[in-house]
Protein backbone atom coordinates (compact mmCIF):
# COMPACT_ATOMS: atom_id res chain seq x y z
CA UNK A 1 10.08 -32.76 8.41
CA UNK A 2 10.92 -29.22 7.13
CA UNK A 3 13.74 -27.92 5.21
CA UNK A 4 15.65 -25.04 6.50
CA UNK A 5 13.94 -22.42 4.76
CA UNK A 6 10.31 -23.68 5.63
CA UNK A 7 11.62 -23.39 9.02
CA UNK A 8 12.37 -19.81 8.81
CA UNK A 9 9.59 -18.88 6.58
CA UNK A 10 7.14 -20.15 9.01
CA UNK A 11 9.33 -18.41 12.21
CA UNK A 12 9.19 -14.87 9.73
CA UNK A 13 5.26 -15.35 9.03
CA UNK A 14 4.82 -16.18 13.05
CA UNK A 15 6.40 -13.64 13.92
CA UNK A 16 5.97 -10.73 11.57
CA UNK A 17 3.07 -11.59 9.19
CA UNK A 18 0.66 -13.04 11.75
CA UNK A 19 0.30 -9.45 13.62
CA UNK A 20 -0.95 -8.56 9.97
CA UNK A 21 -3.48 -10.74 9.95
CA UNK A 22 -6.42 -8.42 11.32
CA UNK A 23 -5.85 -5.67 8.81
CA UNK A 24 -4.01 -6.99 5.55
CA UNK A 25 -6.22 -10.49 5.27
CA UNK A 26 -5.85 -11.08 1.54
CA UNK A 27 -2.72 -8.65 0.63
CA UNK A 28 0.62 -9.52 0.02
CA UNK A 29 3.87 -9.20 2.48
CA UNK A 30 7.32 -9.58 1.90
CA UNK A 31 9.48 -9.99 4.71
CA UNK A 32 13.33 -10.07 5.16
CA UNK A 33 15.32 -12.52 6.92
CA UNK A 34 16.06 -8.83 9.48
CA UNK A 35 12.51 -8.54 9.93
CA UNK A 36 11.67 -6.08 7.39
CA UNK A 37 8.78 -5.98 5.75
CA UNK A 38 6.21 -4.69 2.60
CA UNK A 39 2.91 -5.42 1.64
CA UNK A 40 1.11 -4.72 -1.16
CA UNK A 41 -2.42 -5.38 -3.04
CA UNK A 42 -0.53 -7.93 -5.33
CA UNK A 43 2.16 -10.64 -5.33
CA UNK A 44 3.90 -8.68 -8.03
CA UNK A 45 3.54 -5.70 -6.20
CA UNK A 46 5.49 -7.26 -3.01
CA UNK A 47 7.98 -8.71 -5.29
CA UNK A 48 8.59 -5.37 -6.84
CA UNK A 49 8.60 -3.03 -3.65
CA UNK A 50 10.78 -5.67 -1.84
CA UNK A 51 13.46 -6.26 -4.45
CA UNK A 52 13.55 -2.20 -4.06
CA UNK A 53 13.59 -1.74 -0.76
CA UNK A 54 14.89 -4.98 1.63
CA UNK A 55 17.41 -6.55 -1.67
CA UNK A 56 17.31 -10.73 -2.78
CA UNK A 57 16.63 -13.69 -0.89
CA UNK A 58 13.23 -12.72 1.10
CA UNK A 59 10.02 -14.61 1.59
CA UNK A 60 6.66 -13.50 0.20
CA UNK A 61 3.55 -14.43 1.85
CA UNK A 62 -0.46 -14.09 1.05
CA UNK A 63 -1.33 -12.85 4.52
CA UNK A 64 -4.33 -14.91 6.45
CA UNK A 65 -3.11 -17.87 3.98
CA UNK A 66 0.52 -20.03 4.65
CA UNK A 67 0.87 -20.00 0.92
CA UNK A 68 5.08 -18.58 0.53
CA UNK A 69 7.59 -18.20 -2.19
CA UNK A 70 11.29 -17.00 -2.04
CA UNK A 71 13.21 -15.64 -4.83
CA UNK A 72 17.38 -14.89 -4.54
């Protein structure tokens, strides 16, 4: 059974990371509970140009791979 957040981190990556897939394999996107999103080369990259530009309490994702982490 999934938590709550595993539940929306998989609906955000469905929805929003998947499309990615084809021309990001291998980067890094960040994507807001609104839908907003950054990618980047690098997980610290995301982290960085997220915190900047969507705020706290987003999900980071390896595109291609379900491999997520959240910070707040």
């Amino acid at each position: 059974m999934q938590n709550p957040k595993e539940k929306i981190a998989n609906k955000l990556y469905t929805h929003y990371g998947k499309p990615l897939e084809k021309k990001h394999w291998g980067e890094y996107v960040a994507i807001g509970k609104n839908g907003k999103t950054v990618i980047a080369p690098t997980l610290t990259g995301a982290v960085k140009k997220a915190v900047a530009a969507i705020g706290a309490e987003n999900f980071v994702f390896k595109v291609g791979d379900r491999f997520v982490a959240t910070w707040l």
